[in-house]
Protein backbone atom coordinates (compact mmCIF):
# COMPACT_ATOMS: atom_id res chain seq x y z
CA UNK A 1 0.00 0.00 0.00
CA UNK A 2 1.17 3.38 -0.50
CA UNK A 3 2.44 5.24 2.33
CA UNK A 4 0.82 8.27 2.96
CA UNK A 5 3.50 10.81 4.42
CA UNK A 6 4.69 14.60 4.38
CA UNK A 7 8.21 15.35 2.93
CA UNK A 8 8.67 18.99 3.99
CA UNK A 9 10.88 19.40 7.29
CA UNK A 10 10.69 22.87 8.78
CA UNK A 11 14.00 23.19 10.10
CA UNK A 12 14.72 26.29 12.66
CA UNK A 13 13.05 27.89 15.03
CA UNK A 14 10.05 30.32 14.39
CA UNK A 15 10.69 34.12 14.72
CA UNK A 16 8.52 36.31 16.64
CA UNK A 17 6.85 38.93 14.89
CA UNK A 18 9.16 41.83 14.03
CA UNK A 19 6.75 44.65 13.15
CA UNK A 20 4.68 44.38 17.16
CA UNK A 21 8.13 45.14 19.36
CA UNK A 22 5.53 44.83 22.43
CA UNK A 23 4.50 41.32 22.52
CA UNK A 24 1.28 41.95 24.68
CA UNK A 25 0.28 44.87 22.67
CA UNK A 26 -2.44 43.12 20.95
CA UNK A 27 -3.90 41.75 24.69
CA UNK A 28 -2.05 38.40 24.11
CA UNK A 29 0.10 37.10 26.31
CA UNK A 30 1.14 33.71 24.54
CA UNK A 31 2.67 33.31 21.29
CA UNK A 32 2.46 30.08 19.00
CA UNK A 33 4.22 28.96 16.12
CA UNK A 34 4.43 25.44 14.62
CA UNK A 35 7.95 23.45 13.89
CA UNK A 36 8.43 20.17 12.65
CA UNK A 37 12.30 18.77 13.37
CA UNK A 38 13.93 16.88 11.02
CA UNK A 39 13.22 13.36 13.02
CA UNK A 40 9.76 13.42 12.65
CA UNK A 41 9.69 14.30 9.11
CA UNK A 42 7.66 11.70 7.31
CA UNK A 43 5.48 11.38 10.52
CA UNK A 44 2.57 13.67 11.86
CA UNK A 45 4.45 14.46 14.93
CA UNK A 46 5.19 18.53 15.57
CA UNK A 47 6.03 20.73 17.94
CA UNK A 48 4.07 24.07 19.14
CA UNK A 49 6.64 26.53 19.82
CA UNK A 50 4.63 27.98 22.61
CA UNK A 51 6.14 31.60 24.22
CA UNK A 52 4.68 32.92 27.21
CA UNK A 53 4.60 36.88 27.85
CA UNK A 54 2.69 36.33 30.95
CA UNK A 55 3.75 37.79 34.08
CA UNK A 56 2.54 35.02 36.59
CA UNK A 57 4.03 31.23 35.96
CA UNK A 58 1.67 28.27 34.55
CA UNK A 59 1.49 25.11 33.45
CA UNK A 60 0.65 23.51 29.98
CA UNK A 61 -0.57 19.81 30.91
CA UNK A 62 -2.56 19.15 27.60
CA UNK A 63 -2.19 20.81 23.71
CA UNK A 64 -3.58 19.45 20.27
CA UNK A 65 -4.02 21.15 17.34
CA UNK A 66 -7.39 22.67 16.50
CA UNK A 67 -8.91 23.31 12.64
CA UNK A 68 -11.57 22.65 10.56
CA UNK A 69 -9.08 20.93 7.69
CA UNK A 70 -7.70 18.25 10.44
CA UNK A 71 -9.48 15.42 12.02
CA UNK A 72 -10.07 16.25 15.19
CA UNK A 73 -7.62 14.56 17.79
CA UNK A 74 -7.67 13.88 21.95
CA UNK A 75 -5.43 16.29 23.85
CA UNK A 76 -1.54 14.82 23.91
CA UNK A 77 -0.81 14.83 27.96
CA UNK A 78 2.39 16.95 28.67
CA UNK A 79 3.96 18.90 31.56
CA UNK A 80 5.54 22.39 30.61
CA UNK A 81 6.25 24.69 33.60
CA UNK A 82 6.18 28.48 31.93
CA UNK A 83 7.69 31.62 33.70
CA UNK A 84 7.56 35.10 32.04
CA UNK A 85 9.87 34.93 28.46
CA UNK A 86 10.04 30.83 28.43
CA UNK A 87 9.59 29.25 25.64
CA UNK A 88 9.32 25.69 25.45
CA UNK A 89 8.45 23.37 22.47
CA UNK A 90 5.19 21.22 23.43
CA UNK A 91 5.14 17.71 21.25
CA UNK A 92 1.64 16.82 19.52
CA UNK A 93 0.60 15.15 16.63
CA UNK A 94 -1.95 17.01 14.00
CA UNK A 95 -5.06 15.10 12.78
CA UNK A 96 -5.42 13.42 9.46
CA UNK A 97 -6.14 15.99 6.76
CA UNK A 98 -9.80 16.60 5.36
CA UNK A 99 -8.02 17.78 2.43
CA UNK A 100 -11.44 18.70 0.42
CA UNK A 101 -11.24 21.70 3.03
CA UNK A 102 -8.33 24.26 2.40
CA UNK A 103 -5.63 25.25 4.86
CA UNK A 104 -3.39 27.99 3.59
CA UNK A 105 -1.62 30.29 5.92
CA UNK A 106 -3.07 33.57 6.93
CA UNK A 107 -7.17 33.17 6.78
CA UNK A 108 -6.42 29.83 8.33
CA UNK A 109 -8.23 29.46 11.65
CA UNK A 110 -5.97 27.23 12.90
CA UNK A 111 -5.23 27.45 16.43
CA UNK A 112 -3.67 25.65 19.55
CA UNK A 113 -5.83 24.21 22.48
CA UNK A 114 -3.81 24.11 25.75
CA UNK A 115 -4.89 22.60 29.14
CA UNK A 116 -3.52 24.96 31.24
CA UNK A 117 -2.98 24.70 35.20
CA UNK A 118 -2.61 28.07 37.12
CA UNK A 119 -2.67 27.97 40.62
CA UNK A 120 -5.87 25.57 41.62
CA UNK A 121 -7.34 26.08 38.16
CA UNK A 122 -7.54 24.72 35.57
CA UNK A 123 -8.53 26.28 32.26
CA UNK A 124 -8.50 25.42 28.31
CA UNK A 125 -7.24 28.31 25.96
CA UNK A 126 -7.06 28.63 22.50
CA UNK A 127 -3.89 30.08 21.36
CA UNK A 128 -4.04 31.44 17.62
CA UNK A 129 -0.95 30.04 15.62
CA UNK A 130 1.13 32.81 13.80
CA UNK A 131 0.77 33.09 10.03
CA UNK A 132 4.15 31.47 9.36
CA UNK A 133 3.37 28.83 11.40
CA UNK A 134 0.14 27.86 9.39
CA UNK A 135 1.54 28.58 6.55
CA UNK A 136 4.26 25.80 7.04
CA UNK A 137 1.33 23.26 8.07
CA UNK A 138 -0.31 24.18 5.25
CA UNK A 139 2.34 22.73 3.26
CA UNK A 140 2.70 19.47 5.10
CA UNK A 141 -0.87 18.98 4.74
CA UNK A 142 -1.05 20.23 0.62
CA UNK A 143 2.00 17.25 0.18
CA UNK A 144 0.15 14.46 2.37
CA UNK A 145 -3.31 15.45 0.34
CA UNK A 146 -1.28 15.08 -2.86
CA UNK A 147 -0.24 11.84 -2.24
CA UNK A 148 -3.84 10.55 -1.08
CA UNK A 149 -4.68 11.67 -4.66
CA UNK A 150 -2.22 9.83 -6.19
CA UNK A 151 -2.73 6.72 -4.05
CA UNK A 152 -6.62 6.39 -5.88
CA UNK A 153 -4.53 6.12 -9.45
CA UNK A 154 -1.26 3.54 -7.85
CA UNK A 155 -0.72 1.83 -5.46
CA UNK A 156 3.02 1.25 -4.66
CA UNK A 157 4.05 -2.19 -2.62
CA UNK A 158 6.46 -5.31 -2.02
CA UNK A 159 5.18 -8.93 -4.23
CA UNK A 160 6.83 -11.71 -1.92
CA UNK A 161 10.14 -11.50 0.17
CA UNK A 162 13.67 -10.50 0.03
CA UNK A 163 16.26 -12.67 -0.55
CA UNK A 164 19.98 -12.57 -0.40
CA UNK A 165 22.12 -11.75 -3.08
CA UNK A 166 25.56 -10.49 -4.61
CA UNK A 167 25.19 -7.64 -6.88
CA UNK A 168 27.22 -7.20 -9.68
CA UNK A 169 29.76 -5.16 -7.52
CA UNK A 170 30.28 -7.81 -5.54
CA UNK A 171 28.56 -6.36 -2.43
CA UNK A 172 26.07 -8.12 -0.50
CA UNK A 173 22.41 -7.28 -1.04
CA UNK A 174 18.68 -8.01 0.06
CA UNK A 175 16.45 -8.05 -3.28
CA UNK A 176 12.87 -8.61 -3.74
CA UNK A 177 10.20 -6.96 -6.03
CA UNK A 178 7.80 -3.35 -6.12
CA UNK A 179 4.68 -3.20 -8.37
CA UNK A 180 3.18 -0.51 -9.47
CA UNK A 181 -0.31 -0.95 -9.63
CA UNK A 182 -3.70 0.97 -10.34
CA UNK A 183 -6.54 0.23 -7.76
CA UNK A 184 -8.93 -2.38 -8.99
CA UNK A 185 -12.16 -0.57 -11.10
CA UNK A 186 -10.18 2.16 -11.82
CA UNK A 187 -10.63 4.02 -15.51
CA UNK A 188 -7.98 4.87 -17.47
CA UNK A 189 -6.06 7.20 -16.48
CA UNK A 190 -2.86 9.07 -17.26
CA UNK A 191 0.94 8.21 -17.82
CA UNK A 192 2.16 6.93 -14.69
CA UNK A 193 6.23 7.20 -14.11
CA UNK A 194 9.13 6.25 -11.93
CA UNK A 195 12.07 7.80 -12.63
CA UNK A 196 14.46 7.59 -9.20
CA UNK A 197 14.47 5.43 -6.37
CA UNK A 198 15.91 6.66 -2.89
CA UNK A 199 17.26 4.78 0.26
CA UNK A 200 18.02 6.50 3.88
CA UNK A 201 21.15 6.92 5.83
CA UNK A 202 21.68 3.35 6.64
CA UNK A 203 20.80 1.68 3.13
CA UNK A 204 20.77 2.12 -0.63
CA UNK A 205 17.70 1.50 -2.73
CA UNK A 206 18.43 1.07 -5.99
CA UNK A 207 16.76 -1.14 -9.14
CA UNK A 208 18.68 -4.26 -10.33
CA UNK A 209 18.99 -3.44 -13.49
CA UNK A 210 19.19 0.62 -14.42
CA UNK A 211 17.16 2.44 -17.04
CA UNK A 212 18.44 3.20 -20.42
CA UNK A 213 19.41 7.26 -20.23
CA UNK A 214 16.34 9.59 -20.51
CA UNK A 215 14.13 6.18 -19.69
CA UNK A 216 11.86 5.95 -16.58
CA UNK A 217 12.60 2.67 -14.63
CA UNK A 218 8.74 2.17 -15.14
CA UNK A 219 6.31 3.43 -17.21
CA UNK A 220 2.50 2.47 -16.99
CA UNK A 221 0.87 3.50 -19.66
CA UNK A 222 -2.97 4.84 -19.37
CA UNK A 223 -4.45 1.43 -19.74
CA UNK A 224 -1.87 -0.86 -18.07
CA UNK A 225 -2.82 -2.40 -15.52
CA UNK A 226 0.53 -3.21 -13.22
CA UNK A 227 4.37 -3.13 -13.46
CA UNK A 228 6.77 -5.09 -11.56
CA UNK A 229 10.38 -3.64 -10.65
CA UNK A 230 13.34 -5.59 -9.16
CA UNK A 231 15.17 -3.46 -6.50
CA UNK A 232 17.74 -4.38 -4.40
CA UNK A 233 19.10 -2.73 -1.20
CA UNK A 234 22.36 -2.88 0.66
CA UNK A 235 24.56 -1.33 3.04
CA UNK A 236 25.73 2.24 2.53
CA UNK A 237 28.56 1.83 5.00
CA UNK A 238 28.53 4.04 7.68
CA UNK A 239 28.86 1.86 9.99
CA UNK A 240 29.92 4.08 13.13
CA UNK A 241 28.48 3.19 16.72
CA UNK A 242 26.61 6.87 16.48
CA UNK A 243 25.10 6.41 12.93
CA UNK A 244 23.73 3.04 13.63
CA UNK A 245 22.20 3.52 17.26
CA UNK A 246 20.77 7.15 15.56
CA UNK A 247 19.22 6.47 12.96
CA UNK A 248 15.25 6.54 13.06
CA UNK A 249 14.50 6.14 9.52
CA UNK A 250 16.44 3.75 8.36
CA UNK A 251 13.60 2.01 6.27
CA UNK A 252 11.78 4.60 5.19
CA UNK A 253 12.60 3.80 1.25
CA UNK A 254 11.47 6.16 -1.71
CA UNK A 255 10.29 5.56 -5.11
CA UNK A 256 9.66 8.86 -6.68
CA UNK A 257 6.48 8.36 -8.98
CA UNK A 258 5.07 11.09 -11.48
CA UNK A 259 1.62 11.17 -12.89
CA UNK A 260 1.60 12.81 -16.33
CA UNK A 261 1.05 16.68 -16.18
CA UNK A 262 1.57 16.36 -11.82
CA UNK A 263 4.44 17.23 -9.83
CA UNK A 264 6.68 14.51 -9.44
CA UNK A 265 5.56 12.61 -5.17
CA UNK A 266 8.04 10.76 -3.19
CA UNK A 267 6.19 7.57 -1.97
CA UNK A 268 7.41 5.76 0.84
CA UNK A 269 7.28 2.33 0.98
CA UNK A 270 8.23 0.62 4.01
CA UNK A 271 9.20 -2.87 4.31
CA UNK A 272 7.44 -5.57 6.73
CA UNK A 273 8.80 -5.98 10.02
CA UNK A 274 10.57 -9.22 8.91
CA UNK A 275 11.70 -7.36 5.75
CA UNK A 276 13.35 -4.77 8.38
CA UNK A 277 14.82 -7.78 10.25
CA UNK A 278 16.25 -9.07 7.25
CA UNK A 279 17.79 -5.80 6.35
CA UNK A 280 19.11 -4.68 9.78
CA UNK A 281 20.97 -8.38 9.58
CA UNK A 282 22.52 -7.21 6.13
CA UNK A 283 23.87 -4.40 7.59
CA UNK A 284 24.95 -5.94 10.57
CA UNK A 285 27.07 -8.82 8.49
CA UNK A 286 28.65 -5.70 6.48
CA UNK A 287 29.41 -4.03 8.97
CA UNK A 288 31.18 -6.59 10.78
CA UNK A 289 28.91 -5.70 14.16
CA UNK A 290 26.33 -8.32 16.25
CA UNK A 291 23.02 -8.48 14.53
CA UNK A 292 19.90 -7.34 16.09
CA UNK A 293 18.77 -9.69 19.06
């Protein structure tokens, strides 16, 4: 099945308005922007870069994300301590996207809701999120509604196992077989292409055989049905103690697939748990370290 995921990592950290150089002026007192690090890219998982400007301490023990063009999500449980100036970055995940409904930046009413403890109260406040910040959400949400609309023309998945192998390079690889497939009933439809594979830090995804130059490694036409492509993976060889106990998305594999006249979508395609097993053991034996328990 195709995996539905964002690709856009919003790196840095938010900037507070420069044209308000009172922060309260406006009668608010907390400030909200959105960032997503680079480890949870691929995920739904971001991070409300929450300033207070209020002059009496608090605490933030709940916060989820709140607009019309995301499912609606419970509160994720936290326990921020806030004193006049802090900021702290509050972890939540945003809802699936209803992406008939539009979320685009500045007439976005997309807000936080925080649980918030002050002395024996407690209280629930909606925070509005600054124009930057939706704007960047709005893009996460634009790429993951893109690829739900390419998912109803092809579907992208694994036919069968892995198996070992030695590539013509003489290194050791895991290689098994994607298809490319349009959902059963559906019409014709464009051109669909795939012109580059991608792997992670960890491993190299590449087809078995190469394309001619200027070819697509597959091309299925308006009225084809399904296309089969056999891919191998191996090793990249870092092999350090630090890259192999860091990395988080180490099977989080790419085929980059086109639909004629669309922008070109990274799909990920992850393997099975056993698939992962098998690959974390390739690595392993390359590397010359103990496998995975």
């Amino acid at each position: 099945m195709l995996g539905v995921v964002a690709v856009l990592a919003l790196s840095g950290c938010p900037a507070e308005p420069v044209d308000n150089p009172d922060p309260t002026a406006d009668g608010m007192h907390l400030r909200a922007s959105l960032i997503q690090y680079r480890a949870h890219t691929n995920t739904r998982e971001i991070a409300v870069h929450l300033t207070s400007h209020e002059p009496e301490p608090f605490r933030v023990v709940g916060v989820r994300l709140s607009s019309p063009g995301l499912e609606e999500l419970e509160p994720t449980k936290t326990n921020a301590a806030y004193v006049r100036g802090q900021t702290i970055d509050l972890a939540t995940e945003y809802g699936r996207p209803r992406c008939a409904e539009e979320l685009d930046g500045e007439d976005s009413p997309l807000s936080v809701e925080l649980t918030v403890e002050r002395e024996s109260t407690t209280t629930t406040e909606n925070v509005p999120i600054t124009n930057a910040g939706a704007a960047d959400l709005g893009r996460l949400v634009d790429t993951e509604c893109a690829l739900v609309a390419l998912d109803r023309r092809v579907r992208v998945d694994y036919v069968g196992g892995f198996s070992r192998a030695v590539a013509a390079d003489g290194s050791q690889v895991l290689r098994g077989t994607m298809r490319f497939a349009r959902p059963a009933g559906a019409v014709p439809d464009k051109t669909i292409t795939v012109p580059l594979l991608d792997g992670s830090v960890l491993l190299i995804f590449r087809p078995v055989d190469e394309a001619a130059p200027g070819q697509p490694l597959v091309r299925l036409g308006p009225t084809e049905r399904s296309e089969l492509l056999p891919v191998e993976m191996t090793s990249t060889g870092r092999c350090s103690g630090h890259e192999l106990g860091e990395s988080k998305q180490t099977f989080l594999l790419s085929a980059f697939v086109r639909r004629a006249g669309d922008p070109l979508q990274r799909v990920i395609v992850k393997p099975s748990p056993s698939q992962q097993l098998q690959g974390l053991r390739l690595i392993s034996d390359i590397c010359g370290v103990p496998p995975p328990g």
